[in-house]
Structure formats: C-alpha cells, structure tokens
C-alpha atoms as a PDB file:
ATOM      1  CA  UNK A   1     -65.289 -19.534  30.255  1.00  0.00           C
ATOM      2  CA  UNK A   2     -64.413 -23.031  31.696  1.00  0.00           C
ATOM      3  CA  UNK A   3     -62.662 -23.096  35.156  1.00  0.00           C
ATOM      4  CA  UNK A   4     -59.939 -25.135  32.672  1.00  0.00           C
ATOM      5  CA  UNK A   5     -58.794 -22.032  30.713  1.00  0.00           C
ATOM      6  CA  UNK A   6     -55.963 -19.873  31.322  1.00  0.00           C
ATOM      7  CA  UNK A   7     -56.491 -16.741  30.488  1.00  0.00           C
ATOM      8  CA  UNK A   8     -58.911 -15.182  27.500  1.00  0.00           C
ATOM      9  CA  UNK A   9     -56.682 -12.783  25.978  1.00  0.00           C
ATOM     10  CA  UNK A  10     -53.462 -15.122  26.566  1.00  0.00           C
ATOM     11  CA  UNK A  11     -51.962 -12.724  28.918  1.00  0.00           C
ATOM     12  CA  UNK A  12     -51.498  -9.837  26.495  1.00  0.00           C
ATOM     13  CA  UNK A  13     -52.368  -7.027  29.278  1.00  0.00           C
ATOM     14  CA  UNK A  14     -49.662  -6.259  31.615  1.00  0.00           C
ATOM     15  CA  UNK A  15     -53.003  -6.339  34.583  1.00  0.00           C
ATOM     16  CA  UNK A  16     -53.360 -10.287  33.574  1.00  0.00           C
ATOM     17  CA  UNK A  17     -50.346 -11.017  35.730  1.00  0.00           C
ATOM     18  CA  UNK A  18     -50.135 -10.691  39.411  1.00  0.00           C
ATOM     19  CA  UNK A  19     -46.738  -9.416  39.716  1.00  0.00           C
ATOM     20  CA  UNK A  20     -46.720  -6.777  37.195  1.00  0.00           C
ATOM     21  CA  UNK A  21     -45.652  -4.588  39.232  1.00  0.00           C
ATOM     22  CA  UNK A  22     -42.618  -7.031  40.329  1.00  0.00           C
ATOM     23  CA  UNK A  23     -41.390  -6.452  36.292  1.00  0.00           C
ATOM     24  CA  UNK A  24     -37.575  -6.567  36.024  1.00  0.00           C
ATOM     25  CA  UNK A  25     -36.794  -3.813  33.289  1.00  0.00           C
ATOM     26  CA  UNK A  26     -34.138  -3.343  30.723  1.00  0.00           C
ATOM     27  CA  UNK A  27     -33.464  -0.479  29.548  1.00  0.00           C
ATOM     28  CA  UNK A  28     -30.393   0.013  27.775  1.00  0.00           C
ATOM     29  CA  UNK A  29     -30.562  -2.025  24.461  1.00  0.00           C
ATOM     30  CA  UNK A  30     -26.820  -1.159  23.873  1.00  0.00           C
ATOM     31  CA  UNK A  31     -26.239  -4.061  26.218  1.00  0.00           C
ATOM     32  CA  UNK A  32     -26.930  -6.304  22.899  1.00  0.00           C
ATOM     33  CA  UNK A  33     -24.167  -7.918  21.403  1.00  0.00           C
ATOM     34  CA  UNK A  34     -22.277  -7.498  18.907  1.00  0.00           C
ATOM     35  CA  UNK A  35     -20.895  -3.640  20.186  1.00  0.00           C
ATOM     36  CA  UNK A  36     -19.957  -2.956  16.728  1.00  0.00           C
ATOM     37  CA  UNK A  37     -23.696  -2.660  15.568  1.00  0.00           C
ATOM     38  CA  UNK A  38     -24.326   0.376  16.732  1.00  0.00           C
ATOM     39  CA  UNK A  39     -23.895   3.918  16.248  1.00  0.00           C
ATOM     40  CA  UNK A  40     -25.123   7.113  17.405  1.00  0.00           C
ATOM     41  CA  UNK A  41     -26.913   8.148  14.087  1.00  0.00           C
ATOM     42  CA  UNK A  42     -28.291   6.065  11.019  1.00  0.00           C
ATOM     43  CA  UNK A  43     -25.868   4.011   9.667  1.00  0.00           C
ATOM     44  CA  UNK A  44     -25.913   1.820   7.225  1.00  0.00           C
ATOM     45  CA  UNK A  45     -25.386  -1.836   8.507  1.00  0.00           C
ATOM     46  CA  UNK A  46     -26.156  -0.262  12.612  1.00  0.00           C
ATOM     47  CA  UNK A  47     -28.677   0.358  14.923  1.00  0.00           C
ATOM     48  CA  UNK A  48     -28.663   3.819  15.469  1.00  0.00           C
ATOM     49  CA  UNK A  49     -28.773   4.673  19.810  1.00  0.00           C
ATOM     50  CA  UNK A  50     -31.104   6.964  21.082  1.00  0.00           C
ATOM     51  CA  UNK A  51     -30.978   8.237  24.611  1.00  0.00           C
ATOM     52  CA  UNK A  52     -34.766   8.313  25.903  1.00  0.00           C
ATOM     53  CA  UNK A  53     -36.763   9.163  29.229  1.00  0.00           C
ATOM     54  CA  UNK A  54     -40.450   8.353  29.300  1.00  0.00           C
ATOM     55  CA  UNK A  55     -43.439   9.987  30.438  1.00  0.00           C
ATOM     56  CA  UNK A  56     -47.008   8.764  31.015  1.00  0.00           C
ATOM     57  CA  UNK A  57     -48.664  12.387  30.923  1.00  0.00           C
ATOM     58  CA  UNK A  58     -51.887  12.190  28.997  1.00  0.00           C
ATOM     59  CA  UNK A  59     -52.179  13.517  25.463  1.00  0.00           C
ATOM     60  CA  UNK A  60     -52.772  17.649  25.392  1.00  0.00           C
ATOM     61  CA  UNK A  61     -53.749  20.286  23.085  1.00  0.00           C
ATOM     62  CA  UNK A  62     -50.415  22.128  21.574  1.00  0.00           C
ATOM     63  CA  UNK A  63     -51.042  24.914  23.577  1.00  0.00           C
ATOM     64  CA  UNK A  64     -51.790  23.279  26.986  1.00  0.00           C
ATOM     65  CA  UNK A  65     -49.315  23.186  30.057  1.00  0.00           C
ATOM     66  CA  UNK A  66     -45.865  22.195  29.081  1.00  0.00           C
ATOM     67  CA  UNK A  67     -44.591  18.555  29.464  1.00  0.00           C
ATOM     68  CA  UNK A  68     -43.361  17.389  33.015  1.00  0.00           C
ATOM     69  CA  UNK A  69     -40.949  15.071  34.057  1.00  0.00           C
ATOM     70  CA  UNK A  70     -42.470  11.453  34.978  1.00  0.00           C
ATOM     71  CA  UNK A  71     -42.333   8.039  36.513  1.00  0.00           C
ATOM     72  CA  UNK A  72     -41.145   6.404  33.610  1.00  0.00           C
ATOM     73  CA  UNK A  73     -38.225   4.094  32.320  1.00  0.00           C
ATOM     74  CA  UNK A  74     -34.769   6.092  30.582  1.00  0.00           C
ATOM     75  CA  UNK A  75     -32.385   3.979  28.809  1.00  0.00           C
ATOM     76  CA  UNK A  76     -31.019   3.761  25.672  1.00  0.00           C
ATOM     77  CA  UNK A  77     -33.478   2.998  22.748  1.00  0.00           C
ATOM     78  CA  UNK A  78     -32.158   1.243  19.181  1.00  0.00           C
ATOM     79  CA  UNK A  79     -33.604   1.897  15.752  1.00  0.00           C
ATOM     80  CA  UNK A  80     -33.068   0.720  12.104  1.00  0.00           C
ATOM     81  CA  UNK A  81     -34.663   2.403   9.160  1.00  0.00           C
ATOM     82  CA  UNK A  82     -36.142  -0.145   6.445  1.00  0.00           C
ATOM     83  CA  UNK A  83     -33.116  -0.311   4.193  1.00  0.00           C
ATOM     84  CA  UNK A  84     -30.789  -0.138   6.948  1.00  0.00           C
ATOM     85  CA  UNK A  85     -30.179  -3.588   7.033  1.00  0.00           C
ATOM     86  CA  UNK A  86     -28.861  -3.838  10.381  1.00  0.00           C
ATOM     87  CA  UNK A  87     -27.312  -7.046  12.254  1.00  0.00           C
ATOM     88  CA  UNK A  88     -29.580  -8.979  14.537  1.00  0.00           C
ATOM     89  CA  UNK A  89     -28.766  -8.496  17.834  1.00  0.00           C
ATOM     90  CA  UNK A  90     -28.331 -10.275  21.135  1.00  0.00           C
ATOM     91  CA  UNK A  91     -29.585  -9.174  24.450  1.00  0.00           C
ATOM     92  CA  UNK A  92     -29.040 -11.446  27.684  1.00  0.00           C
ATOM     93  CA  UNK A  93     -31.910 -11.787  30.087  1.00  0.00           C
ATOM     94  CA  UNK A  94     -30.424 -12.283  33.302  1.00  0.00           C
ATOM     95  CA  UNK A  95     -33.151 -13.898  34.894  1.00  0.00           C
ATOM     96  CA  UNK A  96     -34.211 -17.497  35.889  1.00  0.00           C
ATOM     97  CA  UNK A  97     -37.843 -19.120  35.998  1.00  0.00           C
ATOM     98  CA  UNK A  98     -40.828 -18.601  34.391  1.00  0.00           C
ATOM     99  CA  UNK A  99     -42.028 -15.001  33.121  1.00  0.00           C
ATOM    100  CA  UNK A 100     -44.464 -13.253  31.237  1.00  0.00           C
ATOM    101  CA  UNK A 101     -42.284 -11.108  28.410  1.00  0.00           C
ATOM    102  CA  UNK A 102     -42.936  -7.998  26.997  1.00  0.00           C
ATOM    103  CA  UNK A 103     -40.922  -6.088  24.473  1.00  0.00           C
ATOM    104  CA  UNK A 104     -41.258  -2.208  24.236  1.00  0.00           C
ATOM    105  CA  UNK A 105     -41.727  -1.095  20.620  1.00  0.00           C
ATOM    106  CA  UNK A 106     -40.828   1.862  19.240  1.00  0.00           C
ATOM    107  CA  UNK A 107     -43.881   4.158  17.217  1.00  0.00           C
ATOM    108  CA  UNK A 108     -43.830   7.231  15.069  1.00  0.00           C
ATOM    109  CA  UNK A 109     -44.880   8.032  11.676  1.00  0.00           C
ATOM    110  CA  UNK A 110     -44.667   4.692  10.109  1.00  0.00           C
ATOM    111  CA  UNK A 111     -45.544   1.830  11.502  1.00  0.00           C
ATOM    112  CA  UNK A 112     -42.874  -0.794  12.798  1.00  0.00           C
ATOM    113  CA  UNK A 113     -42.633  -3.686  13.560  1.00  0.00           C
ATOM    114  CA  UNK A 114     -39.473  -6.260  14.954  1.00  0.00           C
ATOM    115  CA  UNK A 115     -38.671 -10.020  14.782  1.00  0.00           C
ATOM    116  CA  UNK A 116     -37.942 -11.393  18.165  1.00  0.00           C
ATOM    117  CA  UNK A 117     -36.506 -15.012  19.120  1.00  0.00           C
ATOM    118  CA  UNK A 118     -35.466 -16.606  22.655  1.00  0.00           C
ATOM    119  CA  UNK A 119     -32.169 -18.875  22.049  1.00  0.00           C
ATOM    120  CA  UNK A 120     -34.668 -21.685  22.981  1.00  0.00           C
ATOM    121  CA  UNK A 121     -37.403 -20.573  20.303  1.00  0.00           C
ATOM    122  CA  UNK A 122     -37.841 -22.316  16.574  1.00  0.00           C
ATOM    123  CA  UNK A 123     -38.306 -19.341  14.479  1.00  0.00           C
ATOM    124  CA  UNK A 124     -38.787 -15.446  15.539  1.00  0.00           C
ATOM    125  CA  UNK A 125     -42.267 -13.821  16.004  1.00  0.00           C
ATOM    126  CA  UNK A 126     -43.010 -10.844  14.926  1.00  0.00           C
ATOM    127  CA  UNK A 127     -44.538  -7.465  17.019  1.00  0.00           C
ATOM    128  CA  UNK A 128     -45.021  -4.335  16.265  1.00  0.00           C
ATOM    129  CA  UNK A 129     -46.939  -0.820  16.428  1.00  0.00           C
ATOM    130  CA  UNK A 130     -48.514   1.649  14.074  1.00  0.00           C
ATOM    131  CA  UNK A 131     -48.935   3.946  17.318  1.00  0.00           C
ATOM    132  CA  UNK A 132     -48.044   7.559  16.194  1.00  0.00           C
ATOM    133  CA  UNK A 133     -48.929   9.620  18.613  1.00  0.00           C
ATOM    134  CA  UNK A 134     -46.252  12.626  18.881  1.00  0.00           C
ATOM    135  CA  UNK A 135     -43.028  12.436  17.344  1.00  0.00           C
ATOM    136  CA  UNK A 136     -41.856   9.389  19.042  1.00  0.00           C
ATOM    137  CA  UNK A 137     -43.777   6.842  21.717  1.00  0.00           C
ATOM    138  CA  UNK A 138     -43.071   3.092  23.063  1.00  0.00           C
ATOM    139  CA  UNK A 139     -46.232   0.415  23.295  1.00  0.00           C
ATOM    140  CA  UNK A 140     -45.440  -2.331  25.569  1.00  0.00           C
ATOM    141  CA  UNK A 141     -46.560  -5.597  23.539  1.00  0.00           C
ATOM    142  CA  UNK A 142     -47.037  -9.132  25.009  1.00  0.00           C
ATOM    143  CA  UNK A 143     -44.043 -11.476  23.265  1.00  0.00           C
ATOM    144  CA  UNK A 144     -44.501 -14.921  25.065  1.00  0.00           C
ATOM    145  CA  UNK A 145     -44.615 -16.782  28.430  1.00  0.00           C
ATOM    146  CA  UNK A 146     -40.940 -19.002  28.950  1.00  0.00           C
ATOM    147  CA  UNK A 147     -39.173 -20.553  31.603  1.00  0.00           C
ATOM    148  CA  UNK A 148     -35.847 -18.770  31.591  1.00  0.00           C
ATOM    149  CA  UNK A 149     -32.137 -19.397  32.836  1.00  0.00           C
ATOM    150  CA  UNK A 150     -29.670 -17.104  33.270  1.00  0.00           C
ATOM    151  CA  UNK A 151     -28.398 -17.975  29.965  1.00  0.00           C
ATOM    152  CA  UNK A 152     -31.300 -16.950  28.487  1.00  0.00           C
ATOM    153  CA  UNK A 153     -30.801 -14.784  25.357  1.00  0.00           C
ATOM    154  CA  UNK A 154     -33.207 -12.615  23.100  1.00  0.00           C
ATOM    155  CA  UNK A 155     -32.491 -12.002  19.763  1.00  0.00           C
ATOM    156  CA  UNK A 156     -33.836  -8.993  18.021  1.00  0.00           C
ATOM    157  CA  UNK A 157     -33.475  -8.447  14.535  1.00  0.00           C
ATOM    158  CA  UNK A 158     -35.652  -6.235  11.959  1.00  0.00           C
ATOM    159  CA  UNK A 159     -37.532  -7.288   8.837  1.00  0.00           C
ATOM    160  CA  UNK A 160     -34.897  -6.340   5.969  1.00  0.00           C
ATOM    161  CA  UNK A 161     -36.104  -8.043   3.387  1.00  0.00           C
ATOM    162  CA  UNK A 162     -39.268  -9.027   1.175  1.00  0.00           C
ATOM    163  CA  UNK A 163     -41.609  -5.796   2.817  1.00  0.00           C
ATOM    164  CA  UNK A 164     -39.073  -4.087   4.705  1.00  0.00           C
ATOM    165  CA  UNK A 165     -40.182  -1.988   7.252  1.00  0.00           C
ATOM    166  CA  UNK A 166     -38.959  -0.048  10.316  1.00  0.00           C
ATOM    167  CA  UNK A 167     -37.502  -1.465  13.632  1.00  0.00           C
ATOM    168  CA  UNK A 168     -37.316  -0.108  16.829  1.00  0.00           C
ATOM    169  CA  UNK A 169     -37.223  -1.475  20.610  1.00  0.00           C
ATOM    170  CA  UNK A 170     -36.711   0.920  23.951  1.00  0.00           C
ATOM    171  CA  UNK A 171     -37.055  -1.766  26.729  1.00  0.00           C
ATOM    172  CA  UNK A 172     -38.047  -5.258  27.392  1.00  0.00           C
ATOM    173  CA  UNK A 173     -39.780  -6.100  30.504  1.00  0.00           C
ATOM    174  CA  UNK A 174     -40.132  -9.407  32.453  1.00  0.00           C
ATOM    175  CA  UNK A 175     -42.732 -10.577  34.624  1.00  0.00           C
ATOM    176  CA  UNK A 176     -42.073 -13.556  36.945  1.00  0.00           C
ATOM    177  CA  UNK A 177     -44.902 -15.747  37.333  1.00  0.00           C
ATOM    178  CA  UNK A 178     -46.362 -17.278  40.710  1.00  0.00           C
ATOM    179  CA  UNK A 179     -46.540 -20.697  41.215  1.00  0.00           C
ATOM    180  CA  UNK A 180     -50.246 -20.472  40.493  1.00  0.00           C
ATOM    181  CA  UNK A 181     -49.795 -18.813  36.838  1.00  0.00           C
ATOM    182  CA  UNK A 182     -46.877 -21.856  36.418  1.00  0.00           C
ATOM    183  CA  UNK A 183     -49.498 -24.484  37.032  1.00  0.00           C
ATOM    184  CA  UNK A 184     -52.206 -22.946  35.470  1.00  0.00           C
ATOM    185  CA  UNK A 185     -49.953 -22.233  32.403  1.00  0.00           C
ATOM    186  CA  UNK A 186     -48.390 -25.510  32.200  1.00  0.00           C
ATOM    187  CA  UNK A 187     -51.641 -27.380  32.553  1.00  0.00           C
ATOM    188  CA  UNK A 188     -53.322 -25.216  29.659  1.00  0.00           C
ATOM    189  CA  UNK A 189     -50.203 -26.122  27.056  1.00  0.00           C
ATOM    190  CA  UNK A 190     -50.487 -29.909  28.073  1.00  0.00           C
ATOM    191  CA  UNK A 191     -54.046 -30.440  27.280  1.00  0.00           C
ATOM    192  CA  UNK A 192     -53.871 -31.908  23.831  1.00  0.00           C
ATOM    193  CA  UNK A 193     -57.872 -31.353  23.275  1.00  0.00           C
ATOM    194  CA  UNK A 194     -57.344 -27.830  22.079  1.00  0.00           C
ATOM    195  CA  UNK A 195     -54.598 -28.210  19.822  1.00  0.00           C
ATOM    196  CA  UNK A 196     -56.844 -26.871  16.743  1.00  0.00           C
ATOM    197  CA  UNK A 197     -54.759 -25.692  13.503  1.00  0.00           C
ATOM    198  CA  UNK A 198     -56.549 -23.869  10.913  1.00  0.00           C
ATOM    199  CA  UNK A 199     -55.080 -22.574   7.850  1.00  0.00           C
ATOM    200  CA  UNK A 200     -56.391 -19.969   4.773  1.00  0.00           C
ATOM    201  CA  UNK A 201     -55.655 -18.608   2.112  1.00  0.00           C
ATOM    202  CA  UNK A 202     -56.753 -14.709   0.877  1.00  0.00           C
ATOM    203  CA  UNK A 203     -56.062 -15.332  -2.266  1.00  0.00           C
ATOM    204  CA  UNK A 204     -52.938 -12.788  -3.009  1.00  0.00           C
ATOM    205  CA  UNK A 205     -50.331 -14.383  -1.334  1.00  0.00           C
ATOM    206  CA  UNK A 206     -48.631 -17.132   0.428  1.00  0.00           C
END
C-alpha cells in the first residue's frame, strides 16, 4: 500500500476506526417515524417490533452449559417479511460531525437484506446477511462514512418489489471519527486519479 491510501478494506471492520469503542448506539428502532408502521406481530403494511437483548457467548453444542446473560445491546428490533410491504421508515441520528456508520442486520433462516439512505444520500444502498446461526442473530455491517448534523435522518426501507426478500434491522451504531480519519478520509475522496468506473454485464440481467 501507498502512504496515500485510506484504508484497504474501506473501513468495513469496526477495529479500522480508533474510536470504536466511543460508538453511540441506537437501539430502539421504534423511534422511526411514522408510529403507525408498526405493530407487535406481522402485519400487513407494518414492521412487526421485537423486544431483543444480545449476547456475544460463543456458539455451543445443544447440550452444553445453558445461555448466560451478556454485555450486549437490548432494544427494540423491526422486521418485515417479503410480501409485507411495509412503509419506509425514518430514524433521526442525533449526532453531529463525521462518523463511520454501521447498521445492525437482522439473520435467520433466509437471508435478508435492507435498503438504507441518509436524507443527504442520492439513492439507498443496500446491506444485508445470510448469517443463520440459531434462530435469530444481528451482523453489524459497514453502511458509509458522512459528516452528520443533528438533522441527520436515516431512512430504512425493505426490498418489496422485483426479488422481494426479508428485512430486518436491531441497531445502528455510529462511530465519530478523529481529526486524523477526517483528513485522511477527505483527502482520499478528493484525489480525482482513482476515480475508475468499470461496468459488466453477466449476461442474464440488467
């Protein structure tokens, strides 16, 4: 690597920032507008609220020691089925200044996967997980690096047409960035030499 580039993996690991540990953390996705999307079981047209408190034990066989309370987050996860067709919603950030953001997605079964869009932000981008370990599990996945006000919205909203698929977010997380990540980040989007677009085509669809 050049002393010129940011970072290799575009700060996708939560140990790429310096003050990970500094993360503010929502928790409670009911604090999305509008109210009337959700509902405490599936609904067509909601989010369906569930009530959740992590753990970060490691996995075990079915009959090893039984599960203990941990250090993790609680709050109040959200969920949509494929055909739910449920609203988008909007969740305020409550921060100012430049952070790393992270979006906790919910895994099961069958894989998921979310659109998510700052107020500031063209068009969505999509994350997601095919995680299924146990019945129910949360994968903290790198969104984008923004400079944020305290106006600063998030808008969530699930893929409900074409492939439909499942949605479901338990927490987003925000990482403010030092002054040295600022430079180094602002520097790295400025420099017009490695604006490269390729395109391609795999010869099913568009």
């Amino acid at each position: 690597m050049s002393a010129t580039e940011f970072q290799l993996w575009g700060g996708a690991a939560l140990a790429d920032w310096a003050n990970a540990s500094e993360a503010i953390v929502i928790t409670d996705m009911t604090q999305g507008s509008p109210s009337s999307a959700f509902s405490p079981r599936m609904k067509k047209g909601h989010w369906r609220v569930m009530s959740y408190e992590m753990t970060d034990i490691p996995i075990r066989p079915v009959d090893g020691p039984a599960y203990e309370e941990g250090d993790g987050y609680a709050g109040n996860a959200i969920l949509a089925g494929p055909e739910t067709e449920a609203p988008e919603l909007t969740l305020p950030l409550g921060v100012d200044g430049w952070h790393a953001i992270f979006v906790g997605v919910f895994g099961s079964g069958i894989p998921n996967r979310s659109f998510f869009r700052l107020d500031s932000d063209p068009a969505p981008l999509i994350r997601g997980t095919s995680n299924r370990a146990y019945y129910g599990n949360s994968t903290e996945v790198f969104l984008k690096t923004a400079e944020l006000t305290s106006d600063s919205v998030l808008h969530i909203s699930q893929q409900a047409s074409g492939i439909t698929s499942d949605s479901g977010v338990t927490h987003i997380k925000l990482i403010p960035l030092t002054d040295e990540e600022i430079a180094q980040l602002t520097a790295w989007r400025a420099d017009e030499s490695r604006r490269i677009h390729a395109t391609g085509s795999d010869g099913f669809s568009f």
